[in-house]
PDB file of N, CA and C in Angstrom:
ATOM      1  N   UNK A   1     113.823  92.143  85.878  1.00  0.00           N
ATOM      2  CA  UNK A   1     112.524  92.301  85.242  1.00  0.00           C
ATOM      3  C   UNK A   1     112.739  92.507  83.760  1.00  0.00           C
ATOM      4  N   UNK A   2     112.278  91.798  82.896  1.00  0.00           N
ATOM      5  CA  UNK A   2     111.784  91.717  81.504  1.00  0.00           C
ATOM      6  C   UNK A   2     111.552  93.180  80.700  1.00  0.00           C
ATOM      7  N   UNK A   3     112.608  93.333  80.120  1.00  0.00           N
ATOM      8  CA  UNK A   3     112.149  94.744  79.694  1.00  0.00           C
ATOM      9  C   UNK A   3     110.780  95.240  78.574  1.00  0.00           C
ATOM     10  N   UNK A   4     110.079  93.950  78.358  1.00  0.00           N
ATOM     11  CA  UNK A   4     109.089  93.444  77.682  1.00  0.00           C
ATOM     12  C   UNK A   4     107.323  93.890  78.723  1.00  0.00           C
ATOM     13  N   UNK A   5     107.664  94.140  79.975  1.00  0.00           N
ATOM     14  CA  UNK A   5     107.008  94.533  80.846  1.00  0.00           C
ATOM     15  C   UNK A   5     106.683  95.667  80.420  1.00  0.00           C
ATOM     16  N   UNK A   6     105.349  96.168  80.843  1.00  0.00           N
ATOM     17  CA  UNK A   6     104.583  97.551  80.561  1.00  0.00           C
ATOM     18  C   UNK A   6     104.917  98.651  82.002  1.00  0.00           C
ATOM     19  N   UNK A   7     105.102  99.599  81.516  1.00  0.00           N
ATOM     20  CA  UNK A   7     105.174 100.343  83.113  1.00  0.00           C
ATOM     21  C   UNK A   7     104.126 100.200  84.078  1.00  0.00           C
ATOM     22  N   UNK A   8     103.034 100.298  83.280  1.00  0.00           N
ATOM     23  CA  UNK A   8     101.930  99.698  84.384  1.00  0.00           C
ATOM     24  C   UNK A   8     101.757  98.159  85.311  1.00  0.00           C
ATOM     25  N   UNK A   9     102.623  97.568  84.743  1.00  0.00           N
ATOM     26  CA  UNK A   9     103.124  96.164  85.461  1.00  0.00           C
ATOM     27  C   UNK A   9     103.795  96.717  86.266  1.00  0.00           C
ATOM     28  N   UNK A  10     105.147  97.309  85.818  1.00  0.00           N
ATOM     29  CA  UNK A  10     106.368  97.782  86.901  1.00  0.00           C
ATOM     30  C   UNK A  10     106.033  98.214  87.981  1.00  0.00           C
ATOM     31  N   UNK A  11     104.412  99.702  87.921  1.00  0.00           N
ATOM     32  CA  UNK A  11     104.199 100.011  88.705  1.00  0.00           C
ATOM     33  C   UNK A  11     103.585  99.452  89.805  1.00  0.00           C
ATOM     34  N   UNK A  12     102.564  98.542  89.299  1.00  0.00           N
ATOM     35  CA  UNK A  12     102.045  97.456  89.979  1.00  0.00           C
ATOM     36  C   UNK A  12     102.327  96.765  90.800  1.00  0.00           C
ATOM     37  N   UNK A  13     103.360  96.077  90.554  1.00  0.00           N
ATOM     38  CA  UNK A  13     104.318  95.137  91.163  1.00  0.00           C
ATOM     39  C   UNK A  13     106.067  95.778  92.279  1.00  0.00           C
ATOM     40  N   UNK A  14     106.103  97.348  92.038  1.00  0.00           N
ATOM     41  CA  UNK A  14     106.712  97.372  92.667  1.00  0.00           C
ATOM     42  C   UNK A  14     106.258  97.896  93.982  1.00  0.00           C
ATOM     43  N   UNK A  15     105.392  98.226  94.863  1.00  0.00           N
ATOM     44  CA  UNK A  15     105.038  98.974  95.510  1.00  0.00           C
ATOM     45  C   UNK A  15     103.939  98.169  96.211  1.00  0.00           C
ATOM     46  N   UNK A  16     103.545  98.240  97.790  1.00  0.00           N
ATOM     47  CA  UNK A  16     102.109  97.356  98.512  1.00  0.00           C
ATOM     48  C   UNK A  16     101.137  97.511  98.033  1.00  0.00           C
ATOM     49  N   UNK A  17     100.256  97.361  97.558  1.00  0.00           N
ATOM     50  CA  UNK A  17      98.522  97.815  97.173  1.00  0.00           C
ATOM     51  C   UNK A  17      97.735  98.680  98.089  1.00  0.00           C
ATOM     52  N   UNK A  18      98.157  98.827  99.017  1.00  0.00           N
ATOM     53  CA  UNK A  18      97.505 100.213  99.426  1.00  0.00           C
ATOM     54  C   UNK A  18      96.012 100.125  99.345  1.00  0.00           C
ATOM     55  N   UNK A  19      95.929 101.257  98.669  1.00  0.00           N
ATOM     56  CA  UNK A  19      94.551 101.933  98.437  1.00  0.00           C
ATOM     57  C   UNK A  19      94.201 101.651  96.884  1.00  0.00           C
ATOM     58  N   UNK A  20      95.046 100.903  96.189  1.00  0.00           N
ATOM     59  CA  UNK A  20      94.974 100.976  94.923  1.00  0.00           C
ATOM     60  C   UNK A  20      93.510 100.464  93.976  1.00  0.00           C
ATOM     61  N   UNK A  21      93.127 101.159  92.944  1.00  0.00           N
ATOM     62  CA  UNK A  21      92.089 100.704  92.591  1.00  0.00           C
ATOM     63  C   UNK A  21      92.117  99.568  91.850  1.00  0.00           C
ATOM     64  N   UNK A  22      91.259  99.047  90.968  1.00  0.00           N
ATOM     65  CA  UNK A  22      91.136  97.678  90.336  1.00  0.00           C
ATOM     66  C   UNK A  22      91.947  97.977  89.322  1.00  0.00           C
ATOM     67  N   UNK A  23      91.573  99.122  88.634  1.00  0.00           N
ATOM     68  CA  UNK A  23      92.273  99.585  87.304  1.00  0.00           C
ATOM     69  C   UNK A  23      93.171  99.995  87.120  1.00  0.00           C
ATOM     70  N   UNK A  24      94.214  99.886  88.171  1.00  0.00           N
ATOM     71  CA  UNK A  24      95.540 100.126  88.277  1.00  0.00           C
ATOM     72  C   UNK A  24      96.103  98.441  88.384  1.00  0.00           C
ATOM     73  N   UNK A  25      95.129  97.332  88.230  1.00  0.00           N
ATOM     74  CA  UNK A  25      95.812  95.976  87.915  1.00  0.00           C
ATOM     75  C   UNK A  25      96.368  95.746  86.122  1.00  0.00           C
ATOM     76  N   UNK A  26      97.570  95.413  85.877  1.00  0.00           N
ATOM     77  CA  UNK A  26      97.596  95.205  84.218  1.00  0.00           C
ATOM     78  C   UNK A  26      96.881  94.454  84.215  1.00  0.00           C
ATOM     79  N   UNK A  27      96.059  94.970  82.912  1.00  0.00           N
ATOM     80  CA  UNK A  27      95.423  94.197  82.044  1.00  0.00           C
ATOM     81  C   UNK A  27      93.341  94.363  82.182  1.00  0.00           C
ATOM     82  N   UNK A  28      93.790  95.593  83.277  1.00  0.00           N
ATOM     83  CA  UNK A  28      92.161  95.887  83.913  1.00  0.00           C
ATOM     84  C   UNK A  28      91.744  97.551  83.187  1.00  0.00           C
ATOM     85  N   UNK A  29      91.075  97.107  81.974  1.00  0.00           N
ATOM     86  CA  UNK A  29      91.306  98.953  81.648  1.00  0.00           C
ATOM     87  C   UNK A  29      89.574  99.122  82.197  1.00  0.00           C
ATOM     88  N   UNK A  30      89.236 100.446  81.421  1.00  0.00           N
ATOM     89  CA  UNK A  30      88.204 100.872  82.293  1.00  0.00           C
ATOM     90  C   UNK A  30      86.862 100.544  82.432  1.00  0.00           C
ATOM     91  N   UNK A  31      86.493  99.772  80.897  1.00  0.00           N
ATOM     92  CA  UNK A  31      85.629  98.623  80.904  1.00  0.00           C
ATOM     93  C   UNK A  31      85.317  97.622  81.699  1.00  0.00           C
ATOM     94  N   UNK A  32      86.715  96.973  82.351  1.00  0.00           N
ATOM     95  CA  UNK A  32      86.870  95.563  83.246  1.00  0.00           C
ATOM     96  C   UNK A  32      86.919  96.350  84.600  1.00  0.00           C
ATOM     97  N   UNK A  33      87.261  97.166  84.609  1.00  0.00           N
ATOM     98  CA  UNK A  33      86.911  97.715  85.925  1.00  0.00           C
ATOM     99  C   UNK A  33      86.014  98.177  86.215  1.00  0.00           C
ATOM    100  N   UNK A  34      85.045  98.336  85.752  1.00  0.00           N
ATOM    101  CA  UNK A  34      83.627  98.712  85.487  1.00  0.00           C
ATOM    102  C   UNK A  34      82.488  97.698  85.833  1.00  0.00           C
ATOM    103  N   UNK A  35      82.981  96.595  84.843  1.00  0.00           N
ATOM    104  CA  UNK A  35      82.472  95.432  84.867  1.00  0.00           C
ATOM    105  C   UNK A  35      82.754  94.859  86.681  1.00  0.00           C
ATOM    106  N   UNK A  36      84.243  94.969  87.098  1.00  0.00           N
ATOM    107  CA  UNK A  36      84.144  94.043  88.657  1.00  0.00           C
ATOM    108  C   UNK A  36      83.727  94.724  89.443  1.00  0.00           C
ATOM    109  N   UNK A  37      83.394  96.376  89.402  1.00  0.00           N
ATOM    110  CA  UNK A  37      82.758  96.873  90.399  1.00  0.00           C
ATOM    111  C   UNK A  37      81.209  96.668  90.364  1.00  0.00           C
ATOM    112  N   UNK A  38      81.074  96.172  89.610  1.00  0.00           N
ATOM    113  CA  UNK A  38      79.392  95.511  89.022  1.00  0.00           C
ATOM    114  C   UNK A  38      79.204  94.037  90.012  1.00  0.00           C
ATOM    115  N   UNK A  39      80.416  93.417  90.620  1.00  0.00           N
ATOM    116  CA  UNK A  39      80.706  92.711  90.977  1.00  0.00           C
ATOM    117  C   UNK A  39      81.188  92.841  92.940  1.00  0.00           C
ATOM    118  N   UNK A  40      81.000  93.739  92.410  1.00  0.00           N
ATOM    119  CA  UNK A  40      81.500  94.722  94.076  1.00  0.00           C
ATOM    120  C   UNK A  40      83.339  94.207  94.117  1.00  0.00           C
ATOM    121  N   UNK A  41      83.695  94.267  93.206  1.00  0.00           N
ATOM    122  CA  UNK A  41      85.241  94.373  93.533  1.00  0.00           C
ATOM    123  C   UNK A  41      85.849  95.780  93.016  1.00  0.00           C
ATOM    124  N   UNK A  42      86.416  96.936  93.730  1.00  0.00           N
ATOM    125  CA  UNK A  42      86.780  98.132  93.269  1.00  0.00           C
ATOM    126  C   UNK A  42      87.841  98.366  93.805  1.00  0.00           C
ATOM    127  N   UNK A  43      88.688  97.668  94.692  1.00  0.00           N
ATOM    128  CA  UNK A  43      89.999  98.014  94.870  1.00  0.00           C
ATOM    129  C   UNK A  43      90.911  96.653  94.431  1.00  0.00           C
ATOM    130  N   UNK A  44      91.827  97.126  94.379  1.00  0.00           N
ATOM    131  CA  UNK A  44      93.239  95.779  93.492  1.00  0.00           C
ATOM    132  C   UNK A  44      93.066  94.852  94.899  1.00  0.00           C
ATOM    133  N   UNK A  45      93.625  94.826  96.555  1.00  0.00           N
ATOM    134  CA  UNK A  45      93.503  94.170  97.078  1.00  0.00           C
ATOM    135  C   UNK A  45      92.123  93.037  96.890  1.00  0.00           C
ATOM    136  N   UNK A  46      90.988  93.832  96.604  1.00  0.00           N
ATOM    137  CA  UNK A  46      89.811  92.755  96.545  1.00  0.00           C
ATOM    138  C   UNK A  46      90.129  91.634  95.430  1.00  0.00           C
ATOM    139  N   UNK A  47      90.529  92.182  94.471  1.00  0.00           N
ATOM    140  CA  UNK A  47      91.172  91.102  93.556  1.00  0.00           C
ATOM    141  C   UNK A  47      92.366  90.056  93.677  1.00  0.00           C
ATOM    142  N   UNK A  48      93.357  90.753  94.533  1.00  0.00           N
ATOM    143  CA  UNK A  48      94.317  89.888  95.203  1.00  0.00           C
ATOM    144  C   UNK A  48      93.478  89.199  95.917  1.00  0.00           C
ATOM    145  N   UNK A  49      92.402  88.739  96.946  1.00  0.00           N
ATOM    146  CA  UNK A  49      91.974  88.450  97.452  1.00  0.00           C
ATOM    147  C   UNK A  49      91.051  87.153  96.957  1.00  0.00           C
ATOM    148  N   UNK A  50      90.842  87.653  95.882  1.00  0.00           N
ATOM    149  CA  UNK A  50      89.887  86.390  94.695  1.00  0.00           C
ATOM    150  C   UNK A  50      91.046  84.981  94.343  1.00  0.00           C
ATOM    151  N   UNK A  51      91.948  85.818  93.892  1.00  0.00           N
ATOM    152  CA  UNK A  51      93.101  84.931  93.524  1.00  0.00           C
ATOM    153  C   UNK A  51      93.988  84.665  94.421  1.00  0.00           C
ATOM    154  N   UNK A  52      93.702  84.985  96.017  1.00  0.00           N
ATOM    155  CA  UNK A  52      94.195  84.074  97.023  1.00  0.00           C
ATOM    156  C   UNK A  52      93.048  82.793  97.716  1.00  0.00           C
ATOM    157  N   UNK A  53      91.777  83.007  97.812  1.00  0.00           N
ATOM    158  CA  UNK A  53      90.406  82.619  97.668  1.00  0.00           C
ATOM    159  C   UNK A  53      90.976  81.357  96.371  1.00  0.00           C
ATOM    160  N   UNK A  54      91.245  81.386  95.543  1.00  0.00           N
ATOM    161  CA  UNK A  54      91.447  80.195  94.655  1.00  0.00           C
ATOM    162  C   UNK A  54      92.276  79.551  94.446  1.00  0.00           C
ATOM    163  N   UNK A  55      93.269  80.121  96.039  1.00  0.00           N
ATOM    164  CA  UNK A  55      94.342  79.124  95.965  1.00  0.00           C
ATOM    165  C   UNK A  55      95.642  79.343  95.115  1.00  0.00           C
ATOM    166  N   UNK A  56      95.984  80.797  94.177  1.00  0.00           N
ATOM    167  CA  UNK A  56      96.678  80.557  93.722  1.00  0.00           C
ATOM    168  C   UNK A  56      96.862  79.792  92.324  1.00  0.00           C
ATOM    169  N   UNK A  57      95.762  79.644  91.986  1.00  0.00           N
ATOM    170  CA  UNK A  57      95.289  78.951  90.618  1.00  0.00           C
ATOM    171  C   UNK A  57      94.995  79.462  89.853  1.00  0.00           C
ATOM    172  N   UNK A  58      96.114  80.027  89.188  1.00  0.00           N
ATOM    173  CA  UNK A  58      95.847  80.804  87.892  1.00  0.00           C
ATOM    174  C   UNK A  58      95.077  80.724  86.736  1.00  0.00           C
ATOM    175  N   UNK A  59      95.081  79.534  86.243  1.00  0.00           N
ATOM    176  CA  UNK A  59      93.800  78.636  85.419  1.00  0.00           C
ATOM    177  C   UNK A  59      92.332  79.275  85.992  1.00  0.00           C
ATOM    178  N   UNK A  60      91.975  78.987  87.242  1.00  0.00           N
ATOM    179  CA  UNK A  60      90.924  78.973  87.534  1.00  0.00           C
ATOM    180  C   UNK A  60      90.894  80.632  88.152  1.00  0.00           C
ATOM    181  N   UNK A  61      91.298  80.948  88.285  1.00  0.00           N
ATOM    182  CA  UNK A  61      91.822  82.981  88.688  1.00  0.00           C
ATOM    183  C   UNK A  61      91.200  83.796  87.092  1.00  0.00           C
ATOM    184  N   UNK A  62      91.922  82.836  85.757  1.00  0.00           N
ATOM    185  CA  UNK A  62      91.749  83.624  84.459  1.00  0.00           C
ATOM    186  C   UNK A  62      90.401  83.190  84.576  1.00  0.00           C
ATOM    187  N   UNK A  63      89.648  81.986  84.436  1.00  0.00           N
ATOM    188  CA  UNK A  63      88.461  82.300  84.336  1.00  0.00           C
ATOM    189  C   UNK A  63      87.648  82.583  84.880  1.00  0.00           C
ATOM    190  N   UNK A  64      88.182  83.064  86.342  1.00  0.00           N
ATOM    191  CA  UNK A  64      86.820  83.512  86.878  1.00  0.00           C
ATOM    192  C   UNK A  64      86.864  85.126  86.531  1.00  0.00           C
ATOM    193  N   UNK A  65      87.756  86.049  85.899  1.00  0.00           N
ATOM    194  CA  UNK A  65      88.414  87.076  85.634  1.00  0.00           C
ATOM    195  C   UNK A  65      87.409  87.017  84.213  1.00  0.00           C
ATOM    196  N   UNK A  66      87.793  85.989  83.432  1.00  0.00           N
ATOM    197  CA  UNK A  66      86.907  86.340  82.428  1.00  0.00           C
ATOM    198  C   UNK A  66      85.215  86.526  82.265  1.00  0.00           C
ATOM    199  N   UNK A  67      85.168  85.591  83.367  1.00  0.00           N
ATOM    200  CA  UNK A  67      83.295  85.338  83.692  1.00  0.00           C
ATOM    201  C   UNK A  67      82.645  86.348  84.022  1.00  0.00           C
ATOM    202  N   UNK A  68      83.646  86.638  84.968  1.00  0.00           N
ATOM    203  CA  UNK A  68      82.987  87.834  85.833  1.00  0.00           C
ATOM    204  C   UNK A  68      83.562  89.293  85.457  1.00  0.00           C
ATOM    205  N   UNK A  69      84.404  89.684  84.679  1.00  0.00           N
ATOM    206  CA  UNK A  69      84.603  90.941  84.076  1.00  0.00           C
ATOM    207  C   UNK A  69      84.554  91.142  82.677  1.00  0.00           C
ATOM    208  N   UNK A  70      84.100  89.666  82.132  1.00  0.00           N
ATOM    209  CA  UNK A  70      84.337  89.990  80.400  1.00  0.00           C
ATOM    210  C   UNK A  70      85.765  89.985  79.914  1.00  0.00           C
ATOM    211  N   UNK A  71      86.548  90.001  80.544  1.00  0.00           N
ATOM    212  CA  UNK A  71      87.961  89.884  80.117  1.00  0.00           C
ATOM    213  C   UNK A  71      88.190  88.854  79.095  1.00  0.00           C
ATOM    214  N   UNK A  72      88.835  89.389  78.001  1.00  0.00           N
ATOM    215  CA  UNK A  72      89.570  88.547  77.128  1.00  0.00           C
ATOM    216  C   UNK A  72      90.743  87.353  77.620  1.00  0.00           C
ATOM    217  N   UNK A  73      90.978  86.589  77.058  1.00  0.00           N
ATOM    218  CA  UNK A  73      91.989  85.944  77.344  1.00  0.00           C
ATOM    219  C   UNK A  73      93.597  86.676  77.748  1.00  0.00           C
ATOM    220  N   UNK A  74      93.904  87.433  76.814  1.00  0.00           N
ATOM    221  CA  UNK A  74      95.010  88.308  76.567  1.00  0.00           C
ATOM    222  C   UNK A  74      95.183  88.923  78.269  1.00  0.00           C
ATOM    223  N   UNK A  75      93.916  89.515  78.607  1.00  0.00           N
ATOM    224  CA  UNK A  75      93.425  90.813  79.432  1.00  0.00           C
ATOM    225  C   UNK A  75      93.650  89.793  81.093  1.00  0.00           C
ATOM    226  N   UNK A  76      92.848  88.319  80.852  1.00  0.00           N
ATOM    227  CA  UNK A  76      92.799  87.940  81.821  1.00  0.00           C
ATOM    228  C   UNK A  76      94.508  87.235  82.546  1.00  0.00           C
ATOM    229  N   UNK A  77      95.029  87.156  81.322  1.00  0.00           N
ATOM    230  CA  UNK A  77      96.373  86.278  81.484  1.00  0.00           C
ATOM    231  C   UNK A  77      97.598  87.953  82.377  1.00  0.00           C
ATOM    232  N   UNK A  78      97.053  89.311  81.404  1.00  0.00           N
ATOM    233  CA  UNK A  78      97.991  89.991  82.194  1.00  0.00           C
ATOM    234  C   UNK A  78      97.903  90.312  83.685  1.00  0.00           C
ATOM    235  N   UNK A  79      96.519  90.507  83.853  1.00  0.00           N
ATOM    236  CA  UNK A  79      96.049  90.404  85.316  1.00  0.00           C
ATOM    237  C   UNK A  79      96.920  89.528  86.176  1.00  0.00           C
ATOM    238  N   UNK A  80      96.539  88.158  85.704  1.00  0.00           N
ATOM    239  CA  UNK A  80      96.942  86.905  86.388  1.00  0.00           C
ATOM    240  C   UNK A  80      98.896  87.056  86.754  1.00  0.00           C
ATOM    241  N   UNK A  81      99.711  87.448  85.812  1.00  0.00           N
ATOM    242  CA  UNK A  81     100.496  87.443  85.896  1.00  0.00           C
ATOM    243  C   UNK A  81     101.197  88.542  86.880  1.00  0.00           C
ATOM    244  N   UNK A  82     100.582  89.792  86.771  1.00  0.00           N
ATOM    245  CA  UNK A  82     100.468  90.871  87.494  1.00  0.00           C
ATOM    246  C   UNK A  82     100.186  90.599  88.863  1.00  0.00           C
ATOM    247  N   UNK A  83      99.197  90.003  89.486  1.00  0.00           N
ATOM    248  CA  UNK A  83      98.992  89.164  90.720  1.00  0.00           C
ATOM    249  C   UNK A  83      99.645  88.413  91.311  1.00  0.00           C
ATOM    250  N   UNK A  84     100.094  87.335  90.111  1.00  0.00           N
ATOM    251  CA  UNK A  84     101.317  86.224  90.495  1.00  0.00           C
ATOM    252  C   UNK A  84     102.480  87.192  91.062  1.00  0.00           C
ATOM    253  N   UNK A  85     102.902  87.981  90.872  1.00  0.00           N
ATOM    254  CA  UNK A  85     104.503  88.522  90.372  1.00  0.00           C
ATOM    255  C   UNK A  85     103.984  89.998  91.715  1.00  0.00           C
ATOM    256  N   UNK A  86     103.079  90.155  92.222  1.00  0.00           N
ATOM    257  CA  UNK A  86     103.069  91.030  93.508  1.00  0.00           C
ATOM    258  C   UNK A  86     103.047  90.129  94.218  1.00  0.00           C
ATOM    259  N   UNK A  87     102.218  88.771  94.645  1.00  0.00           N
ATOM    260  CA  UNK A  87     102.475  87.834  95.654  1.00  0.00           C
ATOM    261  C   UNK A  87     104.211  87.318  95.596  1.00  0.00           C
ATOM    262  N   UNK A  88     104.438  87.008  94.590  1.00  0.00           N
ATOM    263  CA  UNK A  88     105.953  86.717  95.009  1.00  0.00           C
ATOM    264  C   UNK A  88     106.934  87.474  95.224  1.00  0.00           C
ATOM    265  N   UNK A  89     106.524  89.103  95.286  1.00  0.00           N
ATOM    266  CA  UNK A  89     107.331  90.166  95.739  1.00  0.00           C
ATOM    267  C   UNK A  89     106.942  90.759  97.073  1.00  0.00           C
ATOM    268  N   UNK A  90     105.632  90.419  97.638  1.00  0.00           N
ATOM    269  CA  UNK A  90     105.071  90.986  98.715  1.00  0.00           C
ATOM    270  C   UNK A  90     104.613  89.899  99.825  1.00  0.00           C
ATOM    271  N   UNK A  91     104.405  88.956  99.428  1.00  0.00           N
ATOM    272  CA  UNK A  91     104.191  87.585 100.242  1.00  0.00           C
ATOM    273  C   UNK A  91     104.579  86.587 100.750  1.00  0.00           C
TER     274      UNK A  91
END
């Protein structure tokens, strides 16, 4: 792992999702988590779940991340990557 990684990635990605909330995804601070529970998404699995729902399509994962939470580009790309990188450690 990239020592360029945030601990909140590390934490993310090393461990099952559990019970975990949205805002424990990088790149989801408390605004965007705010925003997807507006959306009825409030735990990280529901979001794994969006971006298994799309196939795995990160392109289309960032923007529905941005549509639907306001996420910046920056915000939506760490998410995305954060997602990518638990499916290929847990899946």
């Amino acid at each position: 792992m990239s020592s360029t990684t945030s601990q909140k990635f590390r934490d993310f990605t090393s461990e099952p999702l559990k019970d975990k909330d949205v805002s424990e995804v990088p790149g989801i601070g408390p605004k965007l988590s705010s925003n997807l529970q507006g959306s009825g998404i409030t735990k990280a699995y529901e979001l794994l779940g969006v971006y298994l729902t799309l196939l795995k399509d990160k392109e289309y994962f960032q923007l529905w991340i941005r549509d639907n939470a306001g996420a910046n580009r920056n915000q939506a790309k760490q998410a995305c990557d954060a997602i990518e990188a638990f499916c290929s450690q847990f899946l």
